[in-house]
Protein backbone atom coordinates (compact mmCIF):
# COMPACT_ATOMS: atom_id res chain seq x y z
CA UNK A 1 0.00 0.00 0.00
CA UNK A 2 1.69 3.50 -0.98
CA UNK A 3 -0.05 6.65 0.47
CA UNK A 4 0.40 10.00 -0.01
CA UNK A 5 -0.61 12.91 2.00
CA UNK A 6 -1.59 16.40 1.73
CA UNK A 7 -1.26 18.63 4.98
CA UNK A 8 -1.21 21.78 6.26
CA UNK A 9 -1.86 21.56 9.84
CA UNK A 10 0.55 19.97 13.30
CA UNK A 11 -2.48 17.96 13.39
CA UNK A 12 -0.70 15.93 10.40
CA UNK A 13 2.46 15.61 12.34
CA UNK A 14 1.44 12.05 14.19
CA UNK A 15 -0.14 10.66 11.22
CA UNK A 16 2.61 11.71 8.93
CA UNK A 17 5.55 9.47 11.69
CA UNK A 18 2.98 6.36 11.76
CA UNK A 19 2.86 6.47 8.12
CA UNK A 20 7.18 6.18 7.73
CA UNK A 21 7.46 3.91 10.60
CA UNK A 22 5.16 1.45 8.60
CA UNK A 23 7.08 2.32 5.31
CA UNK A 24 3.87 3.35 3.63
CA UNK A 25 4.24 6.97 2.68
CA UNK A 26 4.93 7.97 -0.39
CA UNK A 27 4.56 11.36 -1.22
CA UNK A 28 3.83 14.93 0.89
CA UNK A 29 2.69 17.78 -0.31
CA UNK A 30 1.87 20.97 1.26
CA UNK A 31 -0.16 24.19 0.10
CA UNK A 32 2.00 27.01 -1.42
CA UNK A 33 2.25 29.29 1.87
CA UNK A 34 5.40 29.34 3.87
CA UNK A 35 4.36 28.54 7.71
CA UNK A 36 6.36 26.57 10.51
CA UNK A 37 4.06 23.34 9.20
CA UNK A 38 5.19 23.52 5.56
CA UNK A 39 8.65 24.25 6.43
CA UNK A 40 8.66 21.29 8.64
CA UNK A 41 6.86 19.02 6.34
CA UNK A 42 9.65 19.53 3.47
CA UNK A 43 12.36 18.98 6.27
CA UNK A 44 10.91 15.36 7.00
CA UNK A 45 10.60 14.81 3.14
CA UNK A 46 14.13 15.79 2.34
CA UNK A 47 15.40 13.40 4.78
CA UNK A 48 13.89 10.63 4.48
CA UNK A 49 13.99 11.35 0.39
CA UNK A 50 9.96 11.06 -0.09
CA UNK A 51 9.03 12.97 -3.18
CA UNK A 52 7.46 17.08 -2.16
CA UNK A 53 5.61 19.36 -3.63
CA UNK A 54 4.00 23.07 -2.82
CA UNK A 55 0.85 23.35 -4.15
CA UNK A 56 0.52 26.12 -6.41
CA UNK A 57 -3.09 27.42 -5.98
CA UNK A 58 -3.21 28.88 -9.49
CA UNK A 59 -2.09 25.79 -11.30
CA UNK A 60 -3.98 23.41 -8.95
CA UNK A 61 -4.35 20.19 -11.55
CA UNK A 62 -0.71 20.25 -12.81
CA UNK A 63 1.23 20.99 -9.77
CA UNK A 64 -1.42 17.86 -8.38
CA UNK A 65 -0.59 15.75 -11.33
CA UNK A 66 3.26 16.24 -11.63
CA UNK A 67 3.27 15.13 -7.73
CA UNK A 68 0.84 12.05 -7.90
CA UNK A 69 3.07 11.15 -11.48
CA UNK A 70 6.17 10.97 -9.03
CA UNK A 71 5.07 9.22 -6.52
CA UNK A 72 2.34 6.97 -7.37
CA UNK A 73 0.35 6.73 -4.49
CA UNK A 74 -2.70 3.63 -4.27
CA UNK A 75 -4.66 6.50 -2.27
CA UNK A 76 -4.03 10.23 -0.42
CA UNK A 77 -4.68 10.97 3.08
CA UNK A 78 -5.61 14.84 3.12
CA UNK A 79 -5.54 16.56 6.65
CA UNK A 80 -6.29 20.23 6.90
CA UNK A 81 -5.84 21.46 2.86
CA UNK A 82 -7.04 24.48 1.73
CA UNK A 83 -7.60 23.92 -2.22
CA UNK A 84 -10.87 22.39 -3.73
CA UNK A 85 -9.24 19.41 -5.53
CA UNK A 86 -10.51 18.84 -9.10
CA UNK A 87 -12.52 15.53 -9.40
CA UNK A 88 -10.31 14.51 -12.43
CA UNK A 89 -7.26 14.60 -9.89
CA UNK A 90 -9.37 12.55 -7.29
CA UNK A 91 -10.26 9.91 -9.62
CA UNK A 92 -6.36 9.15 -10.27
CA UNK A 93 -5.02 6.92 -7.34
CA UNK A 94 -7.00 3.91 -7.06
CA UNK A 95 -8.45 4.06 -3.96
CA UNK A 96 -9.32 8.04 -4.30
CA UNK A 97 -8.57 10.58 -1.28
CA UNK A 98 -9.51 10.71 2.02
CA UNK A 99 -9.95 13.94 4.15
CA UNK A 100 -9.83 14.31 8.09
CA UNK A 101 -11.94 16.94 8.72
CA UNK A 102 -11.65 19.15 12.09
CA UNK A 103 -15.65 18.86 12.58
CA UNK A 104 -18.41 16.81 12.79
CA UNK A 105 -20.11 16.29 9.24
CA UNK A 106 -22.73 16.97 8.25
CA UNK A 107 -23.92 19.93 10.79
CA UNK A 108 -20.16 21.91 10.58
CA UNK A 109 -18.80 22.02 7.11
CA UNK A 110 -16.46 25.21 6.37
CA UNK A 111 -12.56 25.83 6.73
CA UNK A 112 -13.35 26.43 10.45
CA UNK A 113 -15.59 24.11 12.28
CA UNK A 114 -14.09 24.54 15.82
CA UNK A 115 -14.48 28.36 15.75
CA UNK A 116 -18.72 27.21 15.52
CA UNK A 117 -18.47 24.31 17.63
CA UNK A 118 -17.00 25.92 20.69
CA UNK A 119 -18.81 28.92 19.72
CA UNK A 120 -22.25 27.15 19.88
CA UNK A 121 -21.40 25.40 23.05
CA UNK A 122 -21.66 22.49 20.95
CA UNK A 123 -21.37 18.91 23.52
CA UNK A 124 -18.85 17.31 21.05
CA UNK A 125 -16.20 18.13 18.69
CA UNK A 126 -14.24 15.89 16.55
CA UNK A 127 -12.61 14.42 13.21
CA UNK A 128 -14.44 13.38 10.79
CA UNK A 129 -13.05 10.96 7.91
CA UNK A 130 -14.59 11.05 4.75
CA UNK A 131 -14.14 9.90 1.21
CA UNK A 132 -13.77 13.48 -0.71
CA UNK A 133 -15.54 14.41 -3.75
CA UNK A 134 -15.63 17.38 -6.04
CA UNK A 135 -16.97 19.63 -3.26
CA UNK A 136 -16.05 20.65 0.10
CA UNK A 137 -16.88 18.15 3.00
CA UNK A 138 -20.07 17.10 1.21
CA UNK A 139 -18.51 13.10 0.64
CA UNK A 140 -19.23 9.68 2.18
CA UNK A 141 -18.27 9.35 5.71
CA UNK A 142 -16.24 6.84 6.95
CA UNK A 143 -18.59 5.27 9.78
CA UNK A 144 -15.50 4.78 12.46
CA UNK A 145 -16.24 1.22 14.29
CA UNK A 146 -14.62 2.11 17.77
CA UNK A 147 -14.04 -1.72 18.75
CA UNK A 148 -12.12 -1.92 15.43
CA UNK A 149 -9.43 0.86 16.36
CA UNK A 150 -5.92 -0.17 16.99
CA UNK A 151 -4.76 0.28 20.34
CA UNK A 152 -2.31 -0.87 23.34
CA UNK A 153 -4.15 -2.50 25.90
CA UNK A 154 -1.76 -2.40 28.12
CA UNK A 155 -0.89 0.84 27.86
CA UNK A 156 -3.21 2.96 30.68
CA UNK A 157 -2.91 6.14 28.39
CA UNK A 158 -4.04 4.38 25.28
CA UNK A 159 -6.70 2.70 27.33
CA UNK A 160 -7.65 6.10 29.22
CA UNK A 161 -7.94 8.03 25.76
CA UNK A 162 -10.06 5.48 24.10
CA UNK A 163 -12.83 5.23 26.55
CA UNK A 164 -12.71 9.53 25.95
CA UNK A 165 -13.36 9.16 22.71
CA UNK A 166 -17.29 8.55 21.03
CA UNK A 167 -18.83 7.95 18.11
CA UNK A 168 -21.33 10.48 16.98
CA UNK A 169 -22.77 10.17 13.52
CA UNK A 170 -19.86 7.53 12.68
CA UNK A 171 -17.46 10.25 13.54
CA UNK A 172 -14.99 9.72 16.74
CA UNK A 173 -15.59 12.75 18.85
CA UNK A 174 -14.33 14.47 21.55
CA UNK A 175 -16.22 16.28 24.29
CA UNK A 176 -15.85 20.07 24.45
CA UNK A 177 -15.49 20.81 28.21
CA UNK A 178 -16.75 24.21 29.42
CA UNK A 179 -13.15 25.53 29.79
CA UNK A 180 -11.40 24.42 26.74
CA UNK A 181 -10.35 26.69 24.57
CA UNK A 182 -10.16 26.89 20.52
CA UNK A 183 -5.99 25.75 21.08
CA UNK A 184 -6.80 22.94 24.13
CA UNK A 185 -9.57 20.97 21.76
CA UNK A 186 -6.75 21.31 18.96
CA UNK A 187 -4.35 18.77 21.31
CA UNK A 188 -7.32 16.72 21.66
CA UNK A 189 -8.59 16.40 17.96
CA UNK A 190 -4.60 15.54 17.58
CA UNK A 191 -5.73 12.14 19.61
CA UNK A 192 -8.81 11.59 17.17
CA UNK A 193 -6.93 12.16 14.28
CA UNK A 194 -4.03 9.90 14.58
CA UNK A 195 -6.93 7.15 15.70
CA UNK A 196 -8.57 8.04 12.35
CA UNK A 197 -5.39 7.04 10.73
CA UNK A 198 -4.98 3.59 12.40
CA UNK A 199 -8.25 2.87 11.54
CA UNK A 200 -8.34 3.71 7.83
CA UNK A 201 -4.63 2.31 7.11
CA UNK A 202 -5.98 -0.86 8.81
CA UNK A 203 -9.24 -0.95 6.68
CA UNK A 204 -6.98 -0.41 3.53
CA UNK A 205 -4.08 -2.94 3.97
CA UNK A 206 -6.47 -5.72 4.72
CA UNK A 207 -10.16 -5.30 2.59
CA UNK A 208 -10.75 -1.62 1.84
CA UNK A 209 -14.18 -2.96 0.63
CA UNK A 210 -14.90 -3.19 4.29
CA UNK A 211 -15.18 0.34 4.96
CA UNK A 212 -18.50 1.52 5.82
CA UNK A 213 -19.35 4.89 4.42
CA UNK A 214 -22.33 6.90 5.19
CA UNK A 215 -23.42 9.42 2.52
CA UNK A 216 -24.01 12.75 3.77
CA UNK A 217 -28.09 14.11 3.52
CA UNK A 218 -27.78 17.37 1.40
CA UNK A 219 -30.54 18.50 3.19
CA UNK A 220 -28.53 18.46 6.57
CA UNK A 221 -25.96 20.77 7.77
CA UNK A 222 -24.92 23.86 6.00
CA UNK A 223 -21.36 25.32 4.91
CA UNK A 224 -20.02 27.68 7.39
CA UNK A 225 -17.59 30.56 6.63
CA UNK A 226 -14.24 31.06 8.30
CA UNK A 227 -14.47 33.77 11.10
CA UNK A 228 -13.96 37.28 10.36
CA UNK A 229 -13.47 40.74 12.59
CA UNK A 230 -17.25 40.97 12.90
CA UNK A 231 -17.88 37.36 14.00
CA UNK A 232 -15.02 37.62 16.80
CA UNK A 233 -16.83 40.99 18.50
CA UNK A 234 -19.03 40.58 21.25
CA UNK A 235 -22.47 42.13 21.77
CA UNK A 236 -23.08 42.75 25.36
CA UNK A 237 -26.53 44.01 24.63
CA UNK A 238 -27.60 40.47 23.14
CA UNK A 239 -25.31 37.94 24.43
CA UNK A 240 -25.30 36.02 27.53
CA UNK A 241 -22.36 35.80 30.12
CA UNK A 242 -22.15 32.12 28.99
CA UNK A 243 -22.32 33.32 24.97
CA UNK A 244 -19.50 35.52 25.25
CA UNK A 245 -17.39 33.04 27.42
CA UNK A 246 -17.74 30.46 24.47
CA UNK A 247 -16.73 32.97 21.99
CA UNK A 248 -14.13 34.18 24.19
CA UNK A 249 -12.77 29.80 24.04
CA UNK A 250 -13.47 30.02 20.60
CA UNK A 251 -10.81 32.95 19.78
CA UNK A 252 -7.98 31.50 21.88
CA UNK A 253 -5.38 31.76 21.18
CA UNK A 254 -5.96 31.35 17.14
CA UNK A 255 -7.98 34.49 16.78
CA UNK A 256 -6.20 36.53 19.57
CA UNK A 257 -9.66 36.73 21.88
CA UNK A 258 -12.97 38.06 21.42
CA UNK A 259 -12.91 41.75 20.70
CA UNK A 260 -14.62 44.18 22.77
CA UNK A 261 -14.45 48.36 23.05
CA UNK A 262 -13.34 50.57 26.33
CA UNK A 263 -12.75 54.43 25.62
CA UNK A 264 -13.35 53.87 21.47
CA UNK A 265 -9.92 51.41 21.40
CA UNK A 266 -10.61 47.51 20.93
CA UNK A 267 -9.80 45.03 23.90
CA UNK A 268 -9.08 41.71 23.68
CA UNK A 269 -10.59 39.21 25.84
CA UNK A 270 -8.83 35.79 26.55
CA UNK A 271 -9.74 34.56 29.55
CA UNK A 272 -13.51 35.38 31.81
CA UNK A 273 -14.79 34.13 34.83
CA UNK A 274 -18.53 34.04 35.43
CA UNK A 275 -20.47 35.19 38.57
CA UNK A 276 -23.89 35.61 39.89
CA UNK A 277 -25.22 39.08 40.50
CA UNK A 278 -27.30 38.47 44.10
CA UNK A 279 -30.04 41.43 42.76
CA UNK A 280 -31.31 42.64 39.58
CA UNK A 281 -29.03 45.50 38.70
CA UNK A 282 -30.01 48.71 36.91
CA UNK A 283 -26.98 48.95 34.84
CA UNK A 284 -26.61 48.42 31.20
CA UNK A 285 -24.93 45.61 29.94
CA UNK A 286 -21.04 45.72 29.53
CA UNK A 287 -21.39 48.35 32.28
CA UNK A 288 -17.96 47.84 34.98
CA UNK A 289 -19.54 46.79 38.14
CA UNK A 290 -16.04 47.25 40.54
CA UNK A 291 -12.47 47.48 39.18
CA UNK A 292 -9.84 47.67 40.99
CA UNK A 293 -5.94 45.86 41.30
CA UNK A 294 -7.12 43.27 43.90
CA UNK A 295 -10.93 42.58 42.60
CA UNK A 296 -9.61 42.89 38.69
CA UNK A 297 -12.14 44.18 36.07
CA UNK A 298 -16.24 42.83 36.60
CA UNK A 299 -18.50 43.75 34.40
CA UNK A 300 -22.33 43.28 34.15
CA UNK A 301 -23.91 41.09 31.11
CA UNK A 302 -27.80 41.30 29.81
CA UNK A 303 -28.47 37.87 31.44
CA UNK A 304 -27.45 40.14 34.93
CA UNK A 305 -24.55 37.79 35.51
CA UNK A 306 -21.03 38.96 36.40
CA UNK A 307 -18.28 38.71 34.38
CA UNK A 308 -15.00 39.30 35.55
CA UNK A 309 -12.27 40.04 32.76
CA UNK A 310 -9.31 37.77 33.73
CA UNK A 311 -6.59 38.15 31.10
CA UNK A 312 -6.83 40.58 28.35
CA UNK A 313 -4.75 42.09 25.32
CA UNK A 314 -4.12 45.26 24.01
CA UNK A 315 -2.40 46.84 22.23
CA UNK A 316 0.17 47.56 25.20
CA UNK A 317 0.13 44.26 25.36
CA UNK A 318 -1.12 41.14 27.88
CA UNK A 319 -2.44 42.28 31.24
CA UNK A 320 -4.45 40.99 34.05
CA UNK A 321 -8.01 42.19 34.73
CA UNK A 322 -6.14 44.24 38.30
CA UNK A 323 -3.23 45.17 36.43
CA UNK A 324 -5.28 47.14 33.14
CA UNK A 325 -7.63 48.58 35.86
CA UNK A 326 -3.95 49.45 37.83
CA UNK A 327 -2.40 51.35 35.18
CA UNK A 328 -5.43 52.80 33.33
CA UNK A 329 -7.35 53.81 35.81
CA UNK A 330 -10.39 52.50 35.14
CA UNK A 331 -12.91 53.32 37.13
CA UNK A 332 -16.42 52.11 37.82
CA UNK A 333 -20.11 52.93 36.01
CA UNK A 334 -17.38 52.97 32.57
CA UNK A 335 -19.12 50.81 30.09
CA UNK A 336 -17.55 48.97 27.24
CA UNK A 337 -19.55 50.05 24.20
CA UNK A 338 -20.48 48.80 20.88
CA UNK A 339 -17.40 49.49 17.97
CA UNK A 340 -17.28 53.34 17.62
CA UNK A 341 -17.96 52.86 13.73
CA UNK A 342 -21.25 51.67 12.11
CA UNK A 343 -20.29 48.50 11.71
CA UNK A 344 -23.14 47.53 9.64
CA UNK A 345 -21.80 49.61 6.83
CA UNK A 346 -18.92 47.02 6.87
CA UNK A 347 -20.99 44.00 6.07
CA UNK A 348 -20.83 42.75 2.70
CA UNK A 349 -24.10 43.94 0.31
């Protein structure tokens, strides 16, 4: 069995060492953008002499052809690629190409789907392996059978790990626990996607007629857009202490935190801590209830719950709630406002 693999993500970096130690990789190739990930992607290839290619995003089918004509792969792994492959590139290894996908299918398609997931307070996250057609994350899933995953027994971390992981719509999933942020569920979809690798190269080197694959309901789901600056600013008038935590996971460390505004200048929130407010309070929401160096920065939400500002970012730099109120002065009754711009007028027609 020769496989090659397309990556673009450390999430690769697990799969891509199982695949040499078993002397089945054939080929890597990377997008064209220089990042720590390609760099150290081409490293690996040079030294252990598998054939590399960047990607050229303008000349998609030939660079794709020239690298599958080298090395001759019977299928490609892809994990975390951003180019729509043509479906006359697809159809050339024998076995097609596979794609680990850092959401659960159908309900999160998009270049992005931990952004939503934590973001929606979502239970579970997850990988999910499909078979990849001519569109994005719209092809078969491969329905993982959990029993059927390779695994030491005797090993109490491989044992511990398993009984984490769950199968949700054939996908193995991980829970998304009320702290974790967008970078901790990263290190644990690293777990589900080297899993989703044992499981497929298993499938393939004994009966790849075996796997089961689940095609998607059109119908179901919907394609989701990577984040931008208006999805990452929160709206104290409308969202709930618990809202704006989960957006607040959802932006770190990727996104830098979820943006907020104190004296017109955008803040960057990292890290919160929710309260209860003993008494219905008068104030509007994202008004400062206390601030001070010992008590830090607390600030009232619409649902009348307390949120106290643990570690923010400016652009001074990283500070504590107590240290920003410290050296700013902030004082209570200040409210942190809606952006100082209409930003309505910055939404796409």
């Amino acid at each position: 069995m020769k496989i090659a693999l397309l990556c673009n993500h450390p999430l690769a970096f697990s799969s891509l060492e199982a695949l040499i130690e078993q002397n089945l990789l054939v080929g890597l190739g990377v997008p064209q953008i220089m990042s720590e990930t390609t760099f150290r992607v081409q490293l690996i290839a040079q030294d252990k002499g598998i054939p590399f290619a960047m990607i050229d995003p303008q000349n998609k089918s030939r660079s794709l052809k020239d690298w599958l004509n080298k090395c001759k792969p019977d299928v490609v792994f892809v994990i975390t690629f951003p180019y729509k492959i043509p479906a006359d590139i697809l159809r050339i290894p024998r076995l097609g190409f596979f794609n680990w996908h850092t959401g659960l299918l159908p309900n999160y398609r998009g270049a992005d789907p931990i952004f939503w997931q934590i973001t929606n307070q979502e239970e579970y996250g997850g990988v999910t392996l499909h078979q990849m057609d001519e569109d994005f994350d719209t092809g078969p899933i491969v329905y993982i059978d959990k029993q059927e995953i390779p695994y030491d027994k005797q090993n109490e971390q491989e044992v511990r790990l398993m009984e984490e992981l769950q199968i949700v719509n054939g996908s193995l999933a991980v829970k998304i626990l009320p702290e974790d942020t967008y970078g901790q569920h990263v290190q644990k979809l690293a777990i589900s996607a080297k899993k989703n690798t044992d499981y497929l190269v298993k499938k393939l080197l004994t009966n790849p007629k075996e796997l089961r694959l689940l095609r998607q309901d059109p119908n179901k789901g919907q394609y989701l857009k990577k984040p931008d600056f208006l999805d990452l600013i929160i709206d104290w008038d409308k969202q709930t202490a618990q809202k704006i935590k989960a957006l607040i996971r959802a932006t770190n460390p990727l996104y830098g935190g979820a943006i907020c505004f104190f004296r017109g200048v955008p803040v960057h929130l990292l890290q919160v801590s929710i309260g209860s407010s003993p008494n219905p309070r008068p104030e509007k929401a994202g008004t400062i209830i206390s601030s001070g160096a010992k008590e830090g920065i607390v600030v009232l939400t619409s649902d009348q719950k307390l949120l106290r500002l643990d570690v923010l970012y400016t652009e001074d730099g990283f500070f504590t709630g107590g240290k920003l109120a410290s050296i700013f002065n902030i004082k209570e009754g200040e409210v942190f406002t809606a952006p100082p711009i209409d930003m309505n007028a910055l939404k796409p027609a």
